[in-house]
PDB file of N, CA and C in Angstrom:
ATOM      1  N   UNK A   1      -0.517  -3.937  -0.799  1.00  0.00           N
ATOM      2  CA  UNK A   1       0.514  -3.431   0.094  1.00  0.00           C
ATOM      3  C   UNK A   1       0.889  -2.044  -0.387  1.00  0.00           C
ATOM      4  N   UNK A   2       0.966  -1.179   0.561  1.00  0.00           N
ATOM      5  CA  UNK A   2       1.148   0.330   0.407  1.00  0.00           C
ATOM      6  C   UNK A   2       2.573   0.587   1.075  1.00  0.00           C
ATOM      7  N   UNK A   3       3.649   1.454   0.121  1.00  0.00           N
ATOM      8  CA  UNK A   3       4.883   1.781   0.679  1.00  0.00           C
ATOM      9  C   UNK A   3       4.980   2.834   0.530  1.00  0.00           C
ATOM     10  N   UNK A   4       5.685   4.009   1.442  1.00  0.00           N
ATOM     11  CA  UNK A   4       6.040   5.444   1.528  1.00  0.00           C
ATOM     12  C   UNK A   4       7.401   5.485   0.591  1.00  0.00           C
ATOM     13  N   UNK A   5       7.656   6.161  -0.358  1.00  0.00           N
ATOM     14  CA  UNK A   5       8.938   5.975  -1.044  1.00  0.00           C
ATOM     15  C   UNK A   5      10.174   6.731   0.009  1.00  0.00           C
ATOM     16  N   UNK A   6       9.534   7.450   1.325  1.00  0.00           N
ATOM     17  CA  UNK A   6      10.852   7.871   2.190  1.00  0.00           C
ATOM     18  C   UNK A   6      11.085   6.989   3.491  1.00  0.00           C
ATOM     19  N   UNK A   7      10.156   6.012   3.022  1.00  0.00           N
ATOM     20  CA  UNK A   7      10.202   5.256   4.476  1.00  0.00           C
ATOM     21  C   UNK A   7      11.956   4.095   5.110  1.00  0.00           C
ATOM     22  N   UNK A   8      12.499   4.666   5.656  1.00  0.00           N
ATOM     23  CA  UNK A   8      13.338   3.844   5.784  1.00  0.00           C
ATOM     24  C   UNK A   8      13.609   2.419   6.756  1.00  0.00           C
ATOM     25  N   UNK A   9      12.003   2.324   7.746  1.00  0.00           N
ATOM     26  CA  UNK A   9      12.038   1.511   7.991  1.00  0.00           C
ATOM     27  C   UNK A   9      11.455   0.539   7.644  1.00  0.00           C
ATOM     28  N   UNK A  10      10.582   0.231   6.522  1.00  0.00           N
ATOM     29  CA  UNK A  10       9.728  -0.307   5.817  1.00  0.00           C
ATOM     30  C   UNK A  10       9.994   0.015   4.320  1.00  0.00           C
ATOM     31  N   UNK A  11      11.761  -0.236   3.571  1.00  0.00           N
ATOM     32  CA  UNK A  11      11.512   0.854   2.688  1.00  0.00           C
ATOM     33  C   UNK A  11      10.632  -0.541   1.452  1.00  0.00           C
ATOM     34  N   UNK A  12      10.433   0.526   0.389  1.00  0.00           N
ATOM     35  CA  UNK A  12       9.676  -0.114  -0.591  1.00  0.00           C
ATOM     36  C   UNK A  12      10.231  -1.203  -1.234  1.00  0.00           C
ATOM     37  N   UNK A  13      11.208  -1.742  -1.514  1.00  0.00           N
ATOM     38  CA  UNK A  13      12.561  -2.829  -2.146  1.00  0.00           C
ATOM     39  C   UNK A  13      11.379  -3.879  -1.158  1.00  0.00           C
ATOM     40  N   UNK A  14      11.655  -3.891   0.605  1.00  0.00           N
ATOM     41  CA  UNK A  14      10.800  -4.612   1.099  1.00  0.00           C
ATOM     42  C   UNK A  14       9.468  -5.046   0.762  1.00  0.00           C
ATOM     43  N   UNK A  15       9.203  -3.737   0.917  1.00  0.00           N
ATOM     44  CA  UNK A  15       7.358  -4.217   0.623  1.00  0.00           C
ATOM     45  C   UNK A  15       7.318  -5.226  -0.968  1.00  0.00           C
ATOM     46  N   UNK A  16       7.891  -4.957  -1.625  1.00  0.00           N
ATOM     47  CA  UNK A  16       8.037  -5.177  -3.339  1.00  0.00           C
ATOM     48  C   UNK A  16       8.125  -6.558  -3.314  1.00  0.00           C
ATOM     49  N   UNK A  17       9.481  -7.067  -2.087  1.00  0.00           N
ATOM     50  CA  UNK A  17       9.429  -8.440  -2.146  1.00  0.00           C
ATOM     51  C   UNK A  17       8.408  -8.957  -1.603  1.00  0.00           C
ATOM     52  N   UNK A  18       7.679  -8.846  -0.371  1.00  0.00           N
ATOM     53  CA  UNK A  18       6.644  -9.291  -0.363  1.00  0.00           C
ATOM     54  C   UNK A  18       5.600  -9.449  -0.908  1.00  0.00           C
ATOM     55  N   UNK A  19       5.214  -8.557  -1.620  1.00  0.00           N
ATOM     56  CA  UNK A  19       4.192  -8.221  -2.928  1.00  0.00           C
ATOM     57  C   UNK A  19       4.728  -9.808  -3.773  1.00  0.00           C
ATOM     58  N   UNK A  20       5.892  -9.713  -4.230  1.00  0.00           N
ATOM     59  CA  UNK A  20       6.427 -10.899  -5.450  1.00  0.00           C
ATOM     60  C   UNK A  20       6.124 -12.344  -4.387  1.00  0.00           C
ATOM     61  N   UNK A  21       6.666 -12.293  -3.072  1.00  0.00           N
ATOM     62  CA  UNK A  21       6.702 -13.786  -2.504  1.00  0.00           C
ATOM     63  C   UNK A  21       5.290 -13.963  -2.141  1.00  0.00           C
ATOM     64  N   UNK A  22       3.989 -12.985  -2.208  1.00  0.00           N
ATOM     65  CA  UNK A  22       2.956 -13.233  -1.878  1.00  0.00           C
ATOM     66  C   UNK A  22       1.984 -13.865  -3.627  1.00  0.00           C
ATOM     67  N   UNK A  23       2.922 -12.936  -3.974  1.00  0.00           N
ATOM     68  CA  UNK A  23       2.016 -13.874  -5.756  1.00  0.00           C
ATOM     69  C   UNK A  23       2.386 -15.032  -6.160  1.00  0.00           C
ATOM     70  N   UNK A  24       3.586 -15.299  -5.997  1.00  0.00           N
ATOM     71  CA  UNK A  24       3.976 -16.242  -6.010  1.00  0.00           C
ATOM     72  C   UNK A  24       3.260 -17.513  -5.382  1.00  0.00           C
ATOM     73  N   UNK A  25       2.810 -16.971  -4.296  1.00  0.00           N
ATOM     74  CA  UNK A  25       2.128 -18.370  -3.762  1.00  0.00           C
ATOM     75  C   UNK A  25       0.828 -18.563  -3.878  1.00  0.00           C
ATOM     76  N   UNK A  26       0.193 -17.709  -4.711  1.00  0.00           N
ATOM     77  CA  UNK A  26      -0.999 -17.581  -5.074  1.00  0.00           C
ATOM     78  C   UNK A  26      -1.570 -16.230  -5.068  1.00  0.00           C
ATOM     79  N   UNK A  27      -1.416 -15.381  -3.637  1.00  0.00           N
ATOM     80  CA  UNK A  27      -2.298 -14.251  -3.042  1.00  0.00           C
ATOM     81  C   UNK A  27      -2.929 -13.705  -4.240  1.00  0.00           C
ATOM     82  N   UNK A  28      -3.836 -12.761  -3.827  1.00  0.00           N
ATOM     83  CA  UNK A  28      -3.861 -12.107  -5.237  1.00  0.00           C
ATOM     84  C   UNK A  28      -3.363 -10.895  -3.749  1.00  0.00           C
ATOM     85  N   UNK A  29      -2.159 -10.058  -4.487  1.00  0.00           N
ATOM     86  CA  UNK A  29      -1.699  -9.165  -3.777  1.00  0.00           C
ATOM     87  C   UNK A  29      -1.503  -7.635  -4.979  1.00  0.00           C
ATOM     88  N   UNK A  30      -1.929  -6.654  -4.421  1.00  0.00           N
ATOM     89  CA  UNK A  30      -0.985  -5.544  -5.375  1.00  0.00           C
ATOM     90  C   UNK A  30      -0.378  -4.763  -4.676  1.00  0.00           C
ATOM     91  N   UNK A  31       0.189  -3.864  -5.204  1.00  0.00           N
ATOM     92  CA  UNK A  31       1.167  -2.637  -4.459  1.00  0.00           C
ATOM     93  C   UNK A  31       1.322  -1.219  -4.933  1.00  0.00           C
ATOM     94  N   UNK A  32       1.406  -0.609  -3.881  1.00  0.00           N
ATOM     95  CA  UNK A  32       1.517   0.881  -4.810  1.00  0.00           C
ATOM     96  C   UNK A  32       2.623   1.400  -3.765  1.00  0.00           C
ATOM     97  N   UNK A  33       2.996   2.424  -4.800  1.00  0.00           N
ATOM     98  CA  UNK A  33       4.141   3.286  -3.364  1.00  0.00           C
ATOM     99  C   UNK A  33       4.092   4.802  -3.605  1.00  0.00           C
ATOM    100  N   UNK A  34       3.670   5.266  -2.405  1.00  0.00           N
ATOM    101  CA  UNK A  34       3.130   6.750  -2.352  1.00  0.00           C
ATOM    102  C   UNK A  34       3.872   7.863  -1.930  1.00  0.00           C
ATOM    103  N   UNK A  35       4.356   8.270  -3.259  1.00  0.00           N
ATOM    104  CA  UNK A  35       6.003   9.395  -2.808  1.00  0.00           C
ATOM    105  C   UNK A  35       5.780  10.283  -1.946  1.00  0.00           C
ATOM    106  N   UNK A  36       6.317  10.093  -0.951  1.00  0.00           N
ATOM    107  CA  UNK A  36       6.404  11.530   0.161  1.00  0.00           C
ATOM    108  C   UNK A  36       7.932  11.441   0.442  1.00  0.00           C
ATOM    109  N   UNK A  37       7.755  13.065   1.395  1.00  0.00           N
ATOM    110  CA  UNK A  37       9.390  13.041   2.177  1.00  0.00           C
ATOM    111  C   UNK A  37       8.754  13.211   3.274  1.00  0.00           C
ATOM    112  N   UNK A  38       7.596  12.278   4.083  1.00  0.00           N
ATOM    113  CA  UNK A  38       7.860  12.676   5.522  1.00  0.00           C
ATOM    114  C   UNK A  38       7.782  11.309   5.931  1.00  0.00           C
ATOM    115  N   UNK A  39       8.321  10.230   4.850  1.00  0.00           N
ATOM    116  CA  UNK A  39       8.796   9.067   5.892  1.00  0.00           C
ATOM    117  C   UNK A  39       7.935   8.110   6.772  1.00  0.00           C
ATOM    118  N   UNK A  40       8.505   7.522   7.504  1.00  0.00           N
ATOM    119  CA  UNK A  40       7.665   6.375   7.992  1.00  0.00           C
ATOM    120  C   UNK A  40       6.621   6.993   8.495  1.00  0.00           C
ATOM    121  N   UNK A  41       5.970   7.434   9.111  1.00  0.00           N
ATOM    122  CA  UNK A  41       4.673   7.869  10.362  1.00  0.00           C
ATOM    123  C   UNK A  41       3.693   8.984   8.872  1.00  0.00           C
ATOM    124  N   UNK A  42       4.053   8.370   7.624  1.00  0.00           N
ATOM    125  CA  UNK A  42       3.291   9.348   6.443  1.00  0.00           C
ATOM    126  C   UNK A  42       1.431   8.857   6.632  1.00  0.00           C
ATOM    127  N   UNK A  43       1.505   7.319   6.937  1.00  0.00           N
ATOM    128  CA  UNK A  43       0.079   6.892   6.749  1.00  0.00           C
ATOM    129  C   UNK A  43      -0.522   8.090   8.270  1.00  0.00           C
ATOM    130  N   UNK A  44      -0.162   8.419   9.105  1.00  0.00           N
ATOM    131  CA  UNK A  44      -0.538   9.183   9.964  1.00  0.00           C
ATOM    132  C   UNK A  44      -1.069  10.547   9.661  1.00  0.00           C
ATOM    133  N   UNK A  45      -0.512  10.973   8.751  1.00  0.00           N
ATOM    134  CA  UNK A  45      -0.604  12.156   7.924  1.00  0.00           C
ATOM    135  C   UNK A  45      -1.898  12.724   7.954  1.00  0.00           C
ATOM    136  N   UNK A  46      -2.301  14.016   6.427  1.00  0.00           N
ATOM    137  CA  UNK A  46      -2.962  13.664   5.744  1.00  0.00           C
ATOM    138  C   UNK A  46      -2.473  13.909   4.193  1.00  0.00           C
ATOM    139  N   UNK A  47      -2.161  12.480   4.160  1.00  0.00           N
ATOM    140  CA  UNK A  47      -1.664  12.045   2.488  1.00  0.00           C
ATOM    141  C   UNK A  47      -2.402  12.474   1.284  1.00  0.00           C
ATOM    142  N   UNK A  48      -2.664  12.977   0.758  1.00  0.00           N
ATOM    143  CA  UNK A  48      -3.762  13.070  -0.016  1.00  0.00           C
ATOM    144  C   UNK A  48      -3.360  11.448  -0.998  1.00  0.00           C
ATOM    145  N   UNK A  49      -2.627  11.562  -0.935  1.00  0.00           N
ATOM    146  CA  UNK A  49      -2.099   9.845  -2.692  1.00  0.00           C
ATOM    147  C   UNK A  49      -2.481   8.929  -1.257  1.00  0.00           C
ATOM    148  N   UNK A  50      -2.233   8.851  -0.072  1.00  0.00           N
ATOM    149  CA  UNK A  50      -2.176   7.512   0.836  1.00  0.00           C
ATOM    150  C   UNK A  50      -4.201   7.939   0.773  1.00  0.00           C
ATOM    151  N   UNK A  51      -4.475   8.563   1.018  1.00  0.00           N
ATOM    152  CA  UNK A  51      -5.809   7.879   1.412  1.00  0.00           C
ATOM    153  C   UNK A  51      -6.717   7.955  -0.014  1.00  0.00           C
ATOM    154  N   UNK A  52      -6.199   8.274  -0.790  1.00  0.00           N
ATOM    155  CA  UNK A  52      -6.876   8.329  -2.141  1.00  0.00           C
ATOM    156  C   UNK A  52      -6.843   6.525  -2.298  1.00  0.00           C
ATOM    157  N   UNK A  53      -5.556   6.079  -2.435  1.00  0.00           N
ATOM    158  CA  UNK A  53      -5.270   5.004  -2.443  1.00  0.00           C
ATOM    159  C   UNK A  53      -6.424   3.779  -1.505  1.00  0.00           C
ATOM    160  N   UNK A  54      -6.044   4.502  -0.371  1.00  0.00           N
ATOM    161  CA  UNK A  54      -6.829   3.564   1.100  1.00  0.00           C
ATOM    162  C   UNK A  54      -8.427   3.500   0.438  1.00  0.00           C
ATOM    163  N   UNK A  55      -8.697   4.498  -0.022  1.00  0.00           N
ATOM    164  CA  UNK A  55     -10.005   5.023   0.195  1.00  0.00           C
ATOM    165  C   UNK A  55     -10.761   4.247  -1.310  1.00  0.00           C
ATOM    166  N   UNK A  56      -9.970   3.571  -2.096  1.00  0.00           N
ATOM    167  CA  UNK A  56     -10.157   2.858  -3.704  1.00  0.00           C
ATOM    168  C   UNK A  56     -10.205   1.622  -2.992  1.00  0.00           C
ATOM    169  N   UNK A  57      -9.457   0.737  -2.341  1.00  0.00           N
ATOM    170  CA  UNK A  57      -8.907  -0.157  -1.991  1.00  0.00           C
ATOM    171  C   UNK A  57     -10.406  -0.724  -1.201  1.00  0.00           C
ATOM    172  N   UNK A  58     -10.383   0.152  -0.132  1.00  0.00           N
ATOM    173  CA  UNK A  58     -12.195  -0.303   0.143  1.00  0.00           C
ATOM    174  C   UNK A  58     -13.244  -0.060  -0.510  1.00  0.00           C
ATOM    175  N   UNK A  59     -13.304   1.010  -1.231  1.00  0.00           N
ATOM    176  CA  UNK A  59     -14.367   0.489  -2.106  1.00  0.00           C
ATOM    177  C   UNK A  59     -14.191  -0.638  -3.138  1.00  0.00           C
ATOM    178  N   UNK A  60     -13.397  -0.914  -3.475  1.00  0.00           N
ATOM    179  CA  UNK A  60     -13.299  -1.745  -4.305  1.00  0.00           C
ATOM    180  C   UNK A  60     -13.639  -3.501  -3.071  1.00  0.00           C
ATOM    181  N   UNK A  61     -13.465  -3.485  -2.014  1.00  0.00           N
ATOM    182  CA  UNK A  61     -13.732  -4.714  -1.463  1.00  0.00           C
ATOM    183  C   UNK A  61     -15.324  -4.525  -0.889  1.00  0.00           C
ATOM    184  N   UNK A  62     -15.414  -3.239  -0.804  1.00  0.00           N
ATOM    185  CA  UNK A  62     -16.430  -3.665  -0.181  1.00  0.00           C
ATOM    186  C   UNK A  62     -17.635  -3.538  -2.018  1.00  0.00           C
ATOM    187  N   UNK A  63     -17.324  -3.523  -2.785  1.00  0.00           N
ATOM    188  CA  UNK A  63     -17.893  -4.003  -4.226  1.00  0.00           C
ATOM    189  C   UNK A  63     -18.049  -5.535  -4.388  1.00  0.00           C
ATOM    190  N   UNK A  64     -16.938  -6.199  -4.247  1.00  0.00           N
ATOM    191  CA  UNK A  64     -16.655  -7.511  -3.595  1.00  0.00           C
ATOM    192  C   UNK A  64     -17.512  -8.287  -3.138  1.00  0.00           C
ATOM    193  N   UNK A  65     -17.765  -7.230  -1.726  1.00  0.00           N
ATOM    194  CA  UNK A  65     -18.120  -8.905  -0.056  1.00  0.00           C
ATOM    195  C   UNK A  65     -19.661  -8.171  -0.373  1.00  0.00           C
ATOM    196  N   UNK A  66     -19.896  -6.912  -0.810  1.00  0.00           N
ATOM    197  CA  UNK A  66     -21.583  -6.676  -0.617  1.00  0.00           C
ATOM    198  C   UNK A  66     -22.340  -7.861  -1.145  1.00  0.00           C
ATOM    199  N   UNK A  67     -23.617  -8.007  -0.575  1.00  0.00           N
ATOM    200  CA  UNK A  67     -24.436  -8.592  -0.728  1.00  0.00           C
ATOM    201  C   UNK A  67     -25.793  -8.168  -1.076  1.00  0.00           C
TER     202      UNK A  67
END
């Protein structure tokens, strides 16, 4: 789970709990939170930390599911 640290409609406190109520029940879940000031519509961007992030996240699955 990915959070904007200016996001106020999604702020990160949220995402965080979900991150905790998702391990909790097993998930394997992680989280990162990617400081900007332009707020919710940031994944729209171009983030350089959001798609650095995005861009680990699949390679790392698709390391995973390859066959």
């Amino acid at each position: 789970i990915m959070s904007f640290s200016s996001d106020w409609l999604y702020t990160s406190k949220e995402n965080k709990d979900i991150v905790i109520a998702l391990n909790s029940s097993g998930a394997d879940v992680s989280y990162s939170e990617i400081k900007t000031d332009k707020g919710h519509d940031s994944f729209l961007l171009n983030e350089t930390q959001f798609l650095r992030t995005l861009k680990s996240f699949i390679d790392s699955m698709y390391d995973k599911f390859k066959k």
